[in-house]
C-alpha atoms as a PDB file:
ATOM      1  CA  UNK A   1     -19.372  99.965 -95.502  1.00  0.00           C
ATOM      2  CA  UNK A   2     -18.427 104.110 -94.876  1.00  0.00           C
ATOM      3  CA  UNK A   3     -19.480 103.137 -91.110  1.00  0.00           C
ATOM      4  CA  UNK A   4     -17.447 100.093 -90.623  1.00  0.00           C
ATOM      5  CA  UNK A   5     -14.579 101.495 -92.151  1.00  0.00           C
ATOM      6  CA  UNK A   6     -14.750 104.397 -90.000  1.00  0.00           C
ATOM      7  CA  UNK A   7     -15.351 102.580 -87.083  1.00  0.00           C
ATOM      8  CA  UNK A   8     -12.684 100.582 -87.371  1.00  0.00           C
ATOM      9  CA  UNK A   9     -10.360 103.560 -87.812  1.00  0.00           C
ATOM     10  CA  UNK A  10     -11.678 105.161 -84.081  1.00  0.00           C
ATOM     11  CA  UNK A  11     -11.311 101.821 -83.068  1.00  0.00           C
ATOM     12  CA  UNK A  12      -7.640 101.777 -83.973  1.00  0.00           C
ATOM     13  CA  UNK A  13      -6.813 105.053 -82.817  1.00  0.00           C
ATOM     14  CA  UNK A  14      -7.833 104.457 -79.306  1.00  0.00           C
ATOM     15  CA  UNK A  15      -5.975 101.388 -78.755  1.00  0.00           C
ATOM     16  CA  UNK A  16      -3.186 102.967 -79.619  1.00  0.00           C
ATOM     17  CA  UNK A  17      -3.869 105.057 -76.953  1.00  0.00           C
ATOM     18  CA  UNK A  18      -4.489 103.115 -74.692  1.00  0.00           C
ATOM     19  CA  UNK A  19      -1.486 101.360 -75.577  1.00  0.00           C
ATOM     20  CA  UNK A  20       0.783 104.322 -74.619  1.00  0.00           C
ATOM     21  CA  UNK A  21      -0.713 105.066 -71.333  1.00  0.00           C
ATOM     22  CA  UNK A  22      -0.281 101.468 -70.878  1.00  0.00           C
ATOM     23  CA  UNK A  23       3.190 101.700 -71.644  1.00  0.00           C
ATOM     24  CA  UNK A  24       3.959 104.860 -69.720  1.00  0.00           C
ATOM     25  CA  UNK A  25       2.077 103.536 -66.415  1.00  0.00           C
ATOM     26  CA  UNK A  26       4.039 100.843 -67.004  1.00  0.00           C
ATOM     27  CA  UNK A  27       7.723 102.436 -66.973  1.00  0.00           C
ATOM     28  CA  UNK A  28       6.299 104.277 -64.069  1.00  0.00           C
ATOM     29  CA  UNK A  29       5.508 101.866 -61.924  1.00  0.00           C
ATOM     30  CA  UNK A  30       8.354 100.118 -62.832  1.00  0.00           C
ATOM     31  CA  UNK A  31      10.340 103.024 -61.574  1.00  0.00           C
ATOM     32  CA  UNK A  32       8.809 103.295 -58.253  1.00  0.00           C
ATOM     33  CA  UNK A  33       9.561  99.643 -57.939  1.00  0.00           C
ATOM     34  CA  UNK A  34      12.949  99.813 -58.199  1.00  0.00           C
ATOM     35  CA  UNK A  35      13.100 103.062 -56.024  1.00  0.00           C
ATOM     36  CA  UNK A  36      15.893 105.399 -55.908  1.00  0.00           C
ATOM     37  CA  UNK A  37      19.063 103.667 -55.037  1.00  0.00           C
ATOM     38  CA  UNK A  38      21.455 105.553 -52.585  1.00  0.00           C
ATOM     39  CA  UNK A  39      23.016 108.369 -52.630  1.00  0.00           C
ATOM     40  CA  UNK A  40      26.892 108.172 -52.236  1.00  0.00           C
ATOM     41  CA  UNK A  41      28.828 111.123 -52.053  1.00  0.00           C
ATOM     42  CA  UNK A  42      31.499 111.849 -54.704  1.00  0.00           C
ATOM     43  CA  UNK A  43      34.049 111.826 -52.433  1.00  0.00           C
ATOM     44  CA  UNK A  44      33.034 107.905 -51.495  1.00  0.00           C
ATOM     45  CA  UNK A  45      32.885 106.607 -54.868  1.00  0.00           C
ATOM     46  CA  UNK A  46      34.840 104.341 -55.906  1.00  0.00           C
ATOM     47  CA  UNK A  47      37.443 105.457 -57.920  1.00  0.00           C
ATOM     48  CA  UNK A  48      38.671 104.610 -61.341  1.00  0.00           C
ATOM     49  CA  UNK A  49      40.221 100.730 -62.373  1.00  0.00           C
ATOM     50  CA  UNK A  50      43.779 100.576 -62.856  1.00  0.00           C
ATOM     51  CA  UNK A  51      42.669  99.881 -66.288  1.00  0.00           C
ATOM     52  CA  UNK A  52      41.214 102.763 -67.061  1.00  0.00           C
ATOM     53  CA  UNK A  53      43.765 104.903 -65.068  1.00  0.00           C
ATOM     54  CA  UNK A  54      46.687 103.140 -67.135  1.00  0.00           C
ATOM     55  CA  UNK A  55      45.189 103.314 -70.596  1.00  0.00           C
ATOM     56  CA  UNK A  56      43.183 105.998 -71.905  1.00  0.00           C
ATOM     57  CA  UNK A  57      42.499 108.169 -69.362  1.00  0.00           C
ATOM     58  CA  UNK A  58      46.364 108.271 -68.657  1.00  0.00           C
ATOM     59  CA  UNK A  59      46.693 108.755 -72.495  1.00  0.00           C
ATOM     60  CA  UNK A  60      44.443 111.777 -72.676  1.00  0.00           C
ATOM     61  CA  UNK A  61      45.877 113.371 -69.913  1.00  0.00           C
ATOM     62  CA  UNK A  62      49.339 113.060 -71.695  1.00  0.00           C
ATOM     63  CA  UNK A  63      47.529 114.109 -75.133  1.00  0.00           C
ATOM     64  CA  UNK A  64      46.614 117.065 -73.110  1.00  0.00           C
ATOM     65  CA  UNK A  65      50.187 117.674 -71.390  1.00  0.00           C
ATOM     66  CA  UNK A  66      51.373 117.632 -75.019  1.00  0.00           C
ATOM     67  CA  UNK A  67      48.711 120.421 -76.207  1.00  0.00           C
ATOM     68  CA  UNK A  68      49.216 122.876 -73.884  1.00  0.00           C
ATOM     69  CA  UNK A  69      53.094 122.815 -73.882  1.00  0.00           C
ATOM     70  CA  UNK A  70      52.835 122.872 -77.387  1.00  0.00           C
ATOM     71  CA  UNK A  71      50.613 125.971 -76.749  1.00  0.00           C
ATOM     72  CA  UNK A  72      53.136 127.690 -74.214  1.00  0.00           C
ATOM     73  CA  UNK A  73      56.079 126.832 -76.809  1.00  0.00           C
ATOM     74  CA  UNK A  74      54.370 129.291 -79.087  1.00  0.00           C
ATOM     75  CA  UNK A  75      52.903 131.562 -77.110  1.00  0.00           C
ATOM     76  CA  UNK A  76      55.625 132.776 -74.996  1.00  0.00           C
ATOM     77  CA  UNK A  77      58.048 133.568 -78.184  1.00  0.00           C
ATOM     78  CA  UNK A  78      54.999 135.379 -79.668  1.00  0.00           C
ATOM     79  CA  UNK A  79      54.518 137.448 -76.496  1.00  0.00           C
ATOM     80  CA  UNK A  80      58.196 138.094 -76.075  1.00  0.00           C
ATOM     81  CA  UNK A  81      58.263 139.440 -80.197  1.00  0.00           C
ATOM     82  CA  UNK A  82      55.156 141.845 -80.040  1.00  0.00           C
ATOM     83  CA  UNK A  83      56.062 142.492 -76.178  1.00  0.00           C
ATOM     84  CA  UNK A  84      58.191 146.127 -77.475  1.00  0.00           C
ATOM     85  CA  UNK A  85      55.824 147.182 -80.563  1.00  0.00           C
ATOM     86  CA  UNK A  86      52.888 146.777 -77.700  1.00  0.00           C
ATOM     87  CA  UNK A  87      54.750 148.965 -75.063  1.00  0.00           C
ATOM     88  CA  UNK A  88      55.976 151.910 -77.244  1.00  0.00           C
ATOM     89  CA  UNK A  89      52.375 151.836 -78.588  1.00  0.00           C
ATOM     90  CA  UNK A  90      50.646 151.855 -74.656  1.00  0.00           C
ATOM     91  CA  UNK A  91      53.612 154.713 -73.783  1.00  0.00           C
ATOM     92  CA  UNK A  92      52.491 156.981 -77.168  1.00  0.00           C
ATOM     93  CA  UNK A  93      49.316 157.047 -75.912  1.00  0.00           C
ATOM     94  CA  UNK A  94      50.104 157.545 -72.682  1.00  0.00           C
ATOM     95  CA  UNK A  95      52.262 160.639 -74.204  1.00  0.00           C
ATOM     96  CA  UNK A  96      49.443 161.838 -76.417  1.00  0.00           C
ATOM     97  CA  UNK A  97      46.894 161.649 -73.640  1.00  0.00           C
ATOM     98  CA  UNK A  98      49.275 164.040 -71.370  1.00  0.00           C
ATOM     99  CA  UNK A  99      49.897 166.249 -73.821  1.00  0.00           C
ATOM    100  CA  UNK A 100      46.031 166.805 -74.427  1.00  0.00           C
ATOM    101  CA  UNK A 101      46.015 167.247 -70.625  1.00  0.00           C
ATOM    102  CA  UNK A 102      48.797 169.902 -71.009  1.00  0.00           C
ATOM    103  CA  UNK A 103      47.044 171.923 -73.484  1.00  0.00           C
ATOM    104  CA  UNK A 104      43.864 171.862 -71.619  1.00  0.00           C
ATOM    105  CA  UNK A 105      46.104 172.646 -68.457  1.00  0.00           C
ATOM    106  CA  UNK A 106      47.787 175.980 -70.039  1.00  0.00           C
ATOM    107  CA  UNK A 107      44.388 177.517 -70.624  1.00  0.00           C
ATOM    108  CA  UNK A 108      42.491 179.124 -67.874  1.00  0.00           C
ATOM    109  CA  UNK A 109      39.877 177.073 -65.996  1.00  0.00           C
ATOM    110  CA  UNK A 110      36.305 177.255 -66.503  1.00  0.00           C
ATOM    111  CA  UNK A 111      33.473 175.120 -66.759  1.00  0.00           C
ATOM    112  CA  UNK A 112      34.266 173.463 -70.075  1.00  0.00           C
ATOM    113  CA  UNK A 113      38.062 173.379 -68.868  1.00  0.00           C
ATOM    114  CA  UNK A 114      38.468 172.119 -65.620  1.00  0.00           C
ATOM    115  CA  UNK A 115      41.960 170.922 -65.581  1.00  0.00           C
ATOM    116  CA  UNK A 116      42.600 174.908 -66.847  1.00  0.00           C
ATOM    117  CA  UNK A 117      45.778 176.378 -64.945  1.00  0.00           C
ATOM    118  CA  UNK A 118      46.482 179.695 -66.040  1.00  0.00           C
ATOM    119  CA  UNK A 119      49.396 179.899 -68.059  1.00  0.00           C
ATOM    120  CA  UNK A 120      48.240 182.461 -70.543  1.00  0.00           C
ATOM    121  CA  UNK A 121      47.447 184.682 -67.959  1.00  0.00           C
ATOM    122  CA  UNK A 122      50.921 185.627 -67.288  1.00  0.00           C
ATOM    123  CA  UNK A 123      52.756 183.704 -70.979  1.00  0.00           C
ATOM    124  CA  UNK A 124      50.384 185.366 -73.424  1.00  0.00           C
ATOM    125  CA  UNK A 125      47.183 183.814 -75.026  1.00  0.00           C
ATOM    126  CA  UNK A 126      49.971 182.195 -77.284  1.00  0.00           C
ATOM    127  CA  UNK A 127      52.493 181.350 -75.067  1.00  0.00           C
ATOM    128  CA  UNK A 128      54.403 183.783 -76.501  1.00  0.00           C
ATOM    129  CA  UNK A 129      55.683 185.685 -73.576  1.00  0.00           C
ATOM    130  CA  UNK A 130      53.244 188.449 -71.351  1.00  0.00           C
ATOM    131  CA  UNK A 131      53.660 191.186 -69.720  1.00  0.00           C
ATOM    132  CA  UNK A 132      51.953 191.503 -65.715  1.00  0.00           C
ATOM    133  CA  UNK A 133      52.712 193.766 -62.496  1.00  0.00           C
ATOM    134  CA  UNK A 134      55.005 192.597 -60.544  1.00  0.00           C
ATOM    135  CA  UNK A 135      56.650 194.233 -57.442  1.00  0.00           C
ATOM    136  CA  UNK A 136      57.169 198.424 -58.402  1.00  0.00           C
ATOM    137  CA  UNK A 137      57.404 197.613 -61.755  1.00  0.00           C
ATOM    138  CA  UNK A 138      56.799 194.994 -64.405  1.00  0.00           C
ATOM    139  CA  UNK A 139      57.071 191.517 -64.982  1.00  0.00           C
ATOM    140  CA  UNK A 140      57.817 189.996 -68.838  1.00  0.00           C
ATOM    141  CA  UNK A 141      57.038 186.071 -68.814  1.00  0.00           C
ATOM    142  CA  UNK A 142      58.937 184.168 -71.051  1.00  0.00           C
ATOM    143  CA  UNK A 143      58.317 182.688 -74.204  1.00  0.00           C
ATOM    144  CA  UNK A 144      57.132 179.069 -73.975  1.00  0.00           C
ATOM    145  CA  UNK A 145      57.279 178.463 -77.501  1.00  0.00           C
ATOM    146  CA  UNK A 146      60.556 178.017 -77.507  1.00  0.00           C
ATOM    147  CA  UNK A 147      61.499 176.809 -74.230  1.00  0.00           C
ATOM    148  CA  UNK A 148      63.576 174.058 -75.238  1.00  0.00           C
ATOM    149  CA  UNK A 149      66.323 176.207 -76.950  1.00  0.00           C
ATOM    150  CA  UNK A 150      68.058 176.720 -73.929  1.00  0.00           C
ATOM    151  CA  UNK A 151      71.023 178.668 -73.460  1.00  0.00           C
ATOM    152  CA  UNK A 152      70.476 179.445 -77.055  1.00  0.00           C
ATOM    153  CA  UNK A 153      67.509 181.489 -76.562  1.00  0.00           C
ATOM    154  CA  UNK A 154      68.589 184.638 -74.470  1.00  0.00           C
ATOM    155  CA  UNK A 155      65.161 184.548 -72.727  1.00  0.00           C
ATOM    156  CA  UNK A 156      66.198 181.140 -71.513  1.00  0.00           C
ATOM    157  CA  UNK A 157      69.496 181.522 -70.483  1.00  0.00           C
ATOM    158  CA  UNK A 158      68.573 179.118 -67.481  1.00  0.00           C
ATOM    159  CA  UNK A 159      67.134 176.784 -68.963  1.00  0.00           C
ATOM    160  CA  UNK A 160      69.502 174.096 -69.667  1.00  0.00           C
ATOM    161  CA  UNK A 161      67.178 171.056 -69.553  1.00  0.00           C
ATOM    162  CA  UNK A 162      63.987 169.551 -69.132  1.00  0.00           C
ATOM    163  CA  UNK A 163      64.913 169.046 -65.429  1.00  0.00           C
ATOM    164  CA  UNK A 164      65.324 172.768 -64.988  1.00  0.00           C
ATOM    165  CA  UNK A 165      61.801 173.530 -66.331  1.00  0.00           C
ATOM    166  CA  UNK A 166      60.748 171.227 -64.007  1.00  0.00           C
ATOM    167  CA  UNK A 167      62.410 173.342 -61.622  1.00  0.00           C
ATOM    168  CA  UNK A 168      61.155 176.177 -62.497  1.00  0.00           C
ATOM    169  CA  UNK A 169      57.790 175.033 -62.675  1.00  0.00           C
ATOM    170  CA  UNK A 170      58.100 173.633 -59.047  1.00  0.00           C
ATOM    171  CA  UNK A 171      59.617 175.846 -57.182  1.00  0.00           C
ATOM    172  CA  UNK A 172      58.868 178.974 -59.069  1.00  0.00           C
ATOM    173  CA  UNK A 173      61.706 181.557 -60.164  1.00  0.00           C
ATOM    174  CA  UNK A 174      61.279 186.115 -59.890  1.00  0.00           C
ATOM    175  CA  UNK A 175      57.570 186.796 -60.471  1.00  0.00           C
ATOM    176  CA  UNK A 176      56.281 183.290 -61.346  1.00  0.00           C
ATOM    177  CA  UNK A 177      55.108 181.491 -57.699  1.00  0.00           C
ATOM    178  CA  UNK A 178      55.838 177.319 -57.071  1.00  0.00           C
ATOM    179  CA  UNK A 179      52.854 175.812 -58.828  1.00  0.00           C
ATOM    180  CA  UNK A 180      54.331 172.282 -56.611  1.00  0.00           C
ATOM    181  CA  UNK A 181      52.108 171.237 -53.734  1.00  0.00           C
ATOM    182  CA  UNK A 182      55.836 170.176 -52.075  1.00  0.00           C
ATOM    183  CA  UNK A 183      56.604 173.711 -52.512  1.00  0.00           C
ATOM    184  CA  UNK A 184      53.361 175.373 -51.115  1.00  0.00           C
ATOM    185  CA  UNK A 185      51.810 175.179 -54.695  1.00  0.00           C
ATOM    186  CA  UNK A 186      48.431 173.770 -56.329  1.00  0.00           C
ATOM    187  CA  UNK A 187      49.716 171.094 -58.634  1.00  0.00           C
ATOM    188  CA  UNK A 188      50.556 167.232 -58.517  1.00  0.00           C
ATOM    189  CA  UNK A 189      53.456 165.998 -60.244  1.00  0.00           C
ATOM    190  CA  UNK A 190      51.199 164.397 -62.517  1.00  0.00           C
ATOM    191  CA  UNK A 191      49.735 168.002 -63.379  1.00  0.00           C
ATOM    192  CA  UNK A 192      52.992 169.073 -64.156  1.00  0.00           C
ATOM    193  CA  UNK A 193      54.365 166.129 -66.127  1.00  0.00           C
ATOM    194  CA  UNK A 194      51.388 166.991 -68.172  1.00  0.00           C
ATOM    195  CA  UNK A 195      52.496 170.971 -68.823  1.00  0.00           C
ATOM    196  CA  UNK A 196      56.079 169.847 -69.370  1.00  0.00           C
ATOM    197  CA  UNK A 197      55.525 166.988 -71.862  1.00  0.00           C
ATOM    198  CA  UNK A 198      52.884 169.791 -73.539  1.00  0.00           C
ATOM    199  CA  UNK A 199      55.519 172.370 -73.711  1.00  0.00           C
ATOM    200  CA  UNK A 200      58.341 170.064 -74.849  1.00  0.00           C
ATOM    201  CA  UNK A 201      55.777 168.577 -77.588  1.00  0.00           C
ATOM    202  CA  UNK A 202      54.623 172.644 -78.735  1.00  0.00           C
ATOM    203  CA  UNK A 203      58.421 173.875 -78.530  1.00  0.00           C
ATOM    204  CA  UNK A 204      60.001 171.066 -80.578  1.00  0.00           C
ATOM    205  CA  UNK A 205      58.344 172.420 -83.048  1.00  0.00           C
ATOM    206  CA  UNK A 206      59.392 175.559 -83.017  1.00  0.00           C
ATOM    207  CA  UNK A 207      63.313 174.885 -81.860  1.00  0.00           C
ATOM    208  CA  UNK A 208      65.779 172.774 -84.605  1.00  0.00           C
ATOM    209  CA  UNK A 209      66.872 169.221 -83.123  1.00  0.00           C
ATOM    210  CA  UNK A 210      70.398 170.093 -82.886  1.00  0.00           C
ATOM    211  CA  UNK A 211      69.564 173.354 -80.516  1.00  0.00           C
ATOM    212  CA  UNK A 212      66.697 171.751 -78.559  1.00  0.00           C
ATOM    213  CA  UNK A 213      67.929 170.845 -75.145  1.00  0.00           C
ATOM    214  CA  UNK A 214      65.051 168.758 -74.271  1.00  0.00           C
ATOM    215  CA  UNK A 215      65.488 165.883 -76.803  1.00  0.00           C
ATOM    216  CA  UNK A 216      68.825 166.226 -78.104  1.00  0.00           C
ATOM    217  CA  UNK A 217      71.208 164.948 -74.647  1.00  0.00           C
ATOM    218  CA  UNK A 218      74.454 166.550 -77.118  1.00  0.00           C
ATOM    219  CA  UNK A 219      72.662 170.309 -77.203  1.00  0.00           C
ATOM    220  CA  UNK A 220      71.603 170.197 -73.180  1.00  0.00           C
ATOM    221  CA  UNK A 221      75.553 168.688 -72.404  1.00  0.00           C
ATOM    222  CA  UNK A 222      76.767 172.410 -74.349  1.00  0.00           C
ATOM    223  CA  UNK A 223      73.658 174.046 -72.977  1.00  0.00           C
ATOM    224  CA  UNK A 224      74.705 173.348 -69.076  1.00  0.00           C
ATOM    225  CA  UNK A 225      78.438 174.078 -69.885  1.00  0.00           C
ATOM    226  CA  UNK A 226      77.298 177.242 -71.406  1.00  0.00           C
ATOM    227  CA  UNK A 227      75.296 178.195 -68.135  1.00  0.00           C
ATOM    228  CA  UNK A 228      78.032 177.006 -65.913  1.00  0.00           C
ATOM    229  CA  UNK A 229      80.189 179.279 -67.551  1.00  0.00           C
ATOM    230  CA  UNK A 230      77.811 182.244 -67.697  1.00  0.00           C
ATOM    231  CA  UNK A 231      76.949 181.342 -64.041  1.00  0.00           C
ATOM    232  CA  UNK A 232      73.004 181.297 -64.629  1.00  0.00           C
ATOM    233  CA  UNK A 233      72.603 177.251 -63.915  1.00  0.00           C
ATOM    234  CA  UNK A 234      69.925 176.660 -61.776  1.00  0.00           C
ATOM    235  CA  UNK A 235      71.016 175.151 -58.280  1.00  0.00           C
ATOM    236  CA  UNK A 236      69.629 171.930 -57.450  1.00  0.00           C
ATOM    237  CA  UNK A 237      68.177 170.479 -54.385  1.00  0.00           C
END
């Protein structure tokens, strides 16, 4: 009885078998009878009914249409709120990035510091002022600390505004050369944006708001008065 049973079960399993590749040849050649049908380019289809053109696919594009000028409504007003807060935030560190340039640019230049200037060759290791040959004599650099005191510093007595130690920066003044490459020097303007905005940043510090004439417009207005009277404002070109 073990036999037939088991026999019948082998039995069963390979008709089924059989009765899949029967069913795949099948589909195959049923395939290869129809053939492919053919091929018609996109462009030569025919397009879609009326129907479907008026109804739903017409309503979906509209659905759509709705969506994204819902999306726009939003989105502009958004953009136009965090617009500010996102540009003072890109021009701070665009500020704090040239002033990390600036203090790299003061130092000499060496391997490590390769944007390295100078300045504390002739200003002091701590900007302080210096003292270096010049001519028969000597030389005494001023001090950068406080550069933005202006007219109220008597080492400054030039230096009126930020525009003037541009000035002097560019086009050099007694023993200190033009560091401008329009005035026969070695830096860019973007070299010497960065020493400026470093200096400003370093002397702020140092110099009260109502005396510094490179933020406060009311204390460089009495600063350039001051020198016009005195006669030590810096021509301009």
């Amino acid at each position: 009885m073990l036999a037939d049973t088991n026999l019948t079960g082998v039995l069963l399993i390979v008709l089924g078998v059989l009765l899949v590749v029967v069913t795949i040849v099948a589909l195959v050649a049923r395939n290869r009878a129809r053939g492919k049908g053919p091929e018609i380019p996109n462009v030569m289809r025919p397009g879609p009914s009326d129907a479907a053109l008026e109804t739903p696919l017409l309503n979906r594009m509209q659905g759509w249409g709705v969506v994204l000028i819902a999306f726009f409504v939003l989105w502009f007003p958004v953009q136009w709120l965090v617009e500010p807060s996102r540009n003072l935030a890109q021009e701070e560190e665009l500020r704090s990035a040239s002033i990390a340039r600036g203090a790299q640019a003061v130092l000499p230049y060496s391997e490590e510091n390769q944007l390295g200037v100078g300045c504390t060759r002739c200003h002091g290791n701590e900007l302080q002022g210096g003292v270096i040959p010049y001519l028969d004599g000597f030389a005494y650099p001023k001090n950068l600390t406080t550069i933005c005191a202006g007219n109220n510093d008597p080492e400054h007595a030039a230096i009126a505004s930020v525009d003037d130690i541009y000035q002097v920066i560019e086009e050099g003044r007694g023993a200190m050369p033009s560091w401008s490459i329009r005035y026969n020097g070695a830096l860019d303007d973007q070299q010497i944006n960065d020493i400026v905005t470093y200096l400003v940043e370093m002397s702020s510090k140092n110099v009260p708001f109502d005396q510094n004439v490179c933020l406060n417009p009311a204390a460089e207005k009495a600063a350039i008065e001051r020198a016009q009277q005195a006669g030590t404002v810096l021509e301009r070109p």
